[in-house]
Protein backbone atom coordinates (compact mmCIF):
# COMPACT_ATOMS: atom_id res chain seq x y z
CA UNK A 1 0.00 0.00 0.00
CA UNK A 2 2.86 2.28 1.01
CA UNK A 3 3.75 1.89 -2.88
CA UNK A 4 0.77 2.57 -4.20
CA UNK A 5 0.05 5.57 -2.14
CA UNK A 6 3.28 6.70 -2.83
CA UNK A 7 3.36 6.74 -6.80
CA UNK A 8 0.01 8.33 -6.55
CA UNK A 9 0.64 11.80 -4.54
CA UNK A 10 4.19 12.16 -6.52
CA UNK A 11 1.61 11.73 -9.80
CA UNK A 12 -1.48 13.59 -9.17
CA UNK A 13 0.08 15.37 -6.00
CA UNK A 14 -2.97 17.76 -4.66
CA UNK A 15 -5.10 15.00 -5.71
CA UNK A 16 -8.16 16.38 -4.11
CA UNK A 17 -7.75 19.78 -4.41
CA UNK A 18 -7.77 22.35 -1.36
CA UNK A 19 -11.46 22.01 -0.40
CA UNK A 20 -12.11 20.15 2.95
CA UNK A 21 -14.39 16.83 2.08
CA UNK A 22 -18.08 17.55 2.92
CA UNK A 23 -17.46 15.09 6.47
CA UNK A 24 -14.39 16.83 7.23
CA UNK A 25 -16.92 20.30 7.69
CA UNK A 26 -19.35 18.14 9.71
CA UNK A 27 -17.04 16.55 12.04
CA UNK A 28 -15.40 20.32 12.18
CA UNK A 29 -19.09 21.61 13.78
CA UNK A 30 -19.04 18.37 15.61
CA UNK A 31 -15.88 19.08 17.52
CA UNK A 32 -16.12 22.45 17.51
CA UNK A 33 -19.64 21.82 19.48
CA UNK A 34 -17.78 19.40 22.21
CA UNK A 35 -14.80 22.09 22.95
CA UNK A 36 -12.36 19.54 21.11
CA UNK A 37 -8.65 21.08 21.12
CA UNK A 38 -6.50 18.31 20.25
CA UNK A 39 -7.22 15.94 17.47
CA UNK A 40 -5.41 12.94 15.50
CA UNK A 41 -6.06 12.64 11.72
CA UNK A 42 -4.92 9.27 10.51
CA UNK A 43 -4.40 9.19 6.73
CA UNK A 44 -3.89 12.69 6.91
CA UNK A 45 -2.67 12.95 3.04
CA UNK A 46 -1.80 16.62 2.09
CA UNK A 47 -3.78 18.26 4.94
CA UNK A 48 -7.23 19.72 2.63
CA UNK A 49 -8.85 18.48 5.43
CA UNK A 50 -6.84 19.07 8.38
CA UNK A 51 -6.89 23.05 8.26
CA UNK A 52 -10.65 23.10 8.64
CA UNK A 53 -9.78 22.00 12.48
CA UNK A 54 -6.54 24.32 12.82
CA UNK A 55 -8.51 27.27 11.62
CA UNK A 56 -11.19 26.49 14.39
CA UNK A 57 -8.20 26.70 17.10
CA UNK A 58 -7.56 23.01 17.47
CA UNK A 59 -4.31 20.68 17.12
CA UNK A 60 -3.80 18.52 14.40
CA UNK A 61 -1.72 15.80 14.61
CA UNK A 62 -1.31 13.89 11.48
CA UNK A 63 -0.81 10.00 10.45
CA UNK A 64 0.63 9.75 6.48
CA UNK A 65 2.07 6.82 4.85
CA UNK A 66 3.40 8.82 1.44
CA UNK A 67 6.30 11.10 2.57
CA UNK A 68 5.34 12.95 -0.88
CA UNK A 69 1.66 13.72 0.77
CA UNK A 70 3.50 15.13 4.01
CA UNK A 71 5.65 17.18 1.35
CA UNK A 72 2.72 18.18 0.18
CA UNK A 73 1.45 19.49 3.52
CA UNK A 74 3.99 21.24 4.83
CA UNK A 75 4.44 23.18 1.37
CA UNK A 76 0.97 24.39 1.64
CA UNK A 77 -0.03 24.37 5.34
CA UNK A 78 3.07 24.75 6.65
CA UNK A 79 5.01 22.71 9.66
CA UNK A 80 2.41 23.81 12.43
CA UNK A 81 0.86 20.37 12.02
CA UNK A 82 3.04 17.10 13.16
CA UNK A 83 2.84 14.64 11.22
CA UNK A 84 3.79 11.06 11.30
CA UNK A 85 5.05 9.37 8.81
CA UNK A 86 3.68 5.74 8.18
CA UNK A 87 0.83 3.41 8.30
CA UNK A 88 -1.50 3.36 10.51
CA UNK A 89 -1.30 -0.37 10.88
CA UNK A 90 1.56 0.63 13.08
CA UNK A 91 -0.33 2.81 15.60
CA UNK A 92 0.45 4.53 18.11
CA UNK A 93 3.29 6.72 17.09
CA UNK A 94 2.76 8.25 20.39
CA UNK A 95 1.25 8.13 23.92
CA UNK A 96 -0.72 10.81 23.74
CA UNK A 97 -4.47 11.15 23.87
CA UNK A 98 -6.76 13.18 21.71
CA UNK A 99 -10.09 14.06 22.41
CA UNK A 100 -11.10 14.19 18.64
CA UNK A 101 -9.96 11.97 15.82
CA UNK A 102 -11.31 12.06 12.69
CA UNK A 103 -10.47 9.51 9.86
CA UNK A 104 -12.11 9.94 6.83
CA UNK A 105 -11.56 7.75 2.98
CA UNK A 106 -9.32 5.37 4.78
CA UNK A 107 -11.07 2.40 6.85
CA UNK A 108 -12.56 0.32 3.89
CA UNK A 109 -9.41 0.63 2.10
CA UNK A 110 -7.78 -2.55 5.19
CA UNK A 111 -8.80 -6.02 5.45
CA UNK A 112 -11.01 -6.70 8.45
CA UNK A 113 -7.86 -7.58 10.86
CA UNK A 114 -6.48 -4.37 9.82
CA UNK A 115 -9.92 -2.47 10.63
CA UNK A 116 -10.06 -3.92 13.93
CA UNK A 117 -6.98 -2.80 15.11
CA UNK A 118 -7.15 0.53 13.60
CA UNK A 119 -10.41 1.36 15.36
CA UNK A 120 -9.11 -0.34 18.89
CA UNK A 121 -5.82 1.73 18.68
CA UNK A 122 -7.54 5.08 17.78
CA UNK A 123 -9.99 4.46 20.90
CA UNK A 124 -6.96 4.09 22.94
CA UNK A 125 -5.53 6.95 22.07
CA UNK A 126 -8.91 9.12 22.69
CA UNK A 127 -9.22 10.94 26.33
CA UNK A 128 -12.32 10.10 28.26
CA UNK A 129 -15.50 11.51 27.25
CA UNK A 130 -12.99 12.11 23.35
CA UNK A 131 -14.96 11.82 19.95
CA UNK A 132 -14.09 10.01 17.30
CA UNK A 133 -15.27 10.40 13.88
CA UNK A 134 -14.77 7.68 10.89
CA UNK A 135 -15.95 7.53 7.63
CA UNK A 136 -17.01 4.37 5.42
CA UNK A 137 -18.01 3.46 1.60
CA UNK A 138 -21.32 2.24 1.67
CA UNK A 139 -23.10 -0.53 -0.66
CA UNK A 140 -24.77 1.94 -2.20
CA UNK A 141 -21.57 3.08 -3.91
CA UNK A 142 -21.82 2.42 -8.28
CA UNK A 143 -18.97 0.78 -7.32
CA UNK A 144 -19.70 -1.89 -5.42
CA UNK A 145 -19.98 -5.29 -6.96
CA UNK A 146 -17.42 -4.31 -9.88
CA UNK A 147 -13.82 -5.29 -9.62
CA UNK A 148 -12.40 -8.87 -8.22
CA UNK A 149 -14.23 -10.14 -5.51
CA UNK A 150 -11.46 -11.04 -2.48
CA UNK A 151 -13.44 -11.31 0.22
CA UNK A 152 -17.16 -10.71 2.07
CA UNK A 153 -18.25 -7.06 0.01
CA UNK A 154 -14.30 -6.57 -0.51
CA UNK A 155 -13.05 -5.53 -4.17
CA UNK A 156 -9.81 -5.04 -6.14
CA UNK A 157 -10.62 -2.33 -8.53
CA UNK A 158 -8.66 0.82 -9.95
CA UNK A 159 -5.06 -0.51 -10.49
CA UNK A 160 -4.75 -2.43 -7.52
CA UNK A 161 -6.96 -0.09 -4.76
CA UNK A 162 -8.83 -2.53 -2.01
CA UNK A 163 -12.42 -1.51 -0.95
CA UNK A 164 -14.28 -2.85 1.64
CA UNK A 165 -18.01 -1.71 1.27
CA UNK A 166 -19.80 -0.96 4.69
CA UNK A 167 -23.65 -2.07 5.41
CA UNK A 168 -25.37 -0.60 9.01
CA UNK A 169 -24.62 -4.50 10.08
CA UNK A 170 -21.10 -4.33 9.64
CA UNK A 171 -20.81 -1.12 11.29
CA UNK A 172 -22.56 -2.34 14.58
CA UNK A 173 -20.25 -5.43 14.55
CA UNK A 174 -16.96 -3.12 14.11
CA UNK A 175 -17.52 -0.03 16.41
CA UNK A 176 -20.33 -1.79 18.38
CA UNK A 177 -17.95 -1.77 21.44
CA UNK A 178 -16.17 1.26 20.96
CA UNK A 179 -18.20 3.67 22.27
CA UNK A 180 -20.98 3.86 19.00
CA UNK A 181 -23.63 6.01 19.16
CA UNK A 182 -24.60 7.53 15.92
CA UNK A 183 -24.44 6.50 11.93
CA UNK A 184 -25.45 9.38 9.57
CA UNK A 185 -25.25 8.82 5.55
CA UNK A 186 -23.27 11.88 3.73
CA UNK A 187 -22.68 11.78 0.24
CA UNK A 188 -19.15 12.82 -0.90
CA UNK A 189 -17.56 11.85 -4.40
CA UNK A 190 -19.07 8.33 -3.05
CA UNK A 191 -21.73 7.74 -0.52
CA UNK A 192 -20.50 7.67 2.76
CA UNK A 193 -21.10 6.73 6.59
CA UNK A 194 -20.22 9.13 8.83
CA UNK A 195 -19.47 7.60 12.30
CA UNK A 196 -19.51 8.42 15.96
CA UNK A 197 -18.41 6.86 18.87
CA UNK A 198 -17.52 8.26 22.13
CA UNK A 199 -15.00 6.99 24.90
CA UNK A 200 -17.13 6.23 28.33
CA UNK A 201 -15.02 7.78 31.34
CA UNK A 202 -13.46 5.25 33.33
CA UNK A 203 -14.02 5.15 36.97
């Protein structure tokens, strides 16, 4: 993946353009609402939607496997944002905790294991009472269906790209435990899940 990613930033570079995604404005109100001031974005790319948060007084912290997409963001956006550079299969890069995380266009794109632990090690990094904010392809993507089929509603499509296509089902087995308590649809360039869980304070 690390390749792929890679090859694709030093291509198309500010693949995206500068616009924050449609759930990265949501999620903005969202935190903004809670008083969040300290938030993780893993697969952080080029920043588009990371300066949504800064410019609402919060700190981003960044995850980034392409070293050319953390080029990217500190060209544009400057070095006020730390970012990591890897994958987050290898979380944490830290022991901090956040009380916001957003992660948005990246979750469908690992195989279940890979989910799993992504979702466990972001709720262990959030502070009690922390947010955190995912976003999932749904089945109601054009998409779905085309491509190879490797696995339950998994594809190989676009070059070698990996897609895991979310149903409500799925969602309630994934995040069930991790503090979920709301699933809205938003439609981006793809129709999308936007999802909230929140971290119960420990006694």
């Amino acid at each position: 993946m690390t390749e792929f990613w890679e090859e694709s930033f030093k291509d198309k570079q500010e693949m995206w353009g500068f616009q924050p995604a449609h759930s990265a404005l949501l999620t903005k109100d969202f935190f903004v609402e809670k008083a969040v001031k300290n938030i993780l974005i893993p697969g952080i790319g080029y920043g588009r939607n990371a300066k949504v948060f800064q410019d609402n007084g919060m700190t981003v912290t960044g995850i980034e496997i392409s070293k050319t997409a953390i080029d990217l963001a500190i060209k544009h956006f400057g070095t006020a944002m730390n970012i990591y550079h890897g994958s987050v299969t290898e979380m944490p890069f830290d022991n901090k905790q956040y009380d916001g995380i957003f992660c948005h266009g990246l979750i469908y794109l690992l195989d279940k294991p890979e989910r799993e632990k992504l979702i466990k090690d972001c709720y262990d990094q959030l502070t009690d009472n922390g947010n955190m904010v995912f976003t999932a392809i749904t089945k109601n993507a054009q998409t779905y269906g085309q491509g190879v089929l490797i696995g339950k509603d998994r594809f190989e499509m676009f070059g070698g790209v990996k897609i895991f296509f979310f149903d409500k089902k799925t969602i309630e087995e994934e995040f069930g435990t991790y503090g979920l308590f709301e699933v809205t649809e938003v439609n981006e360039n793809y129709p999308f899940y936007l999802i909230k869980c929140r971290k119960k304070k420990t006694r």
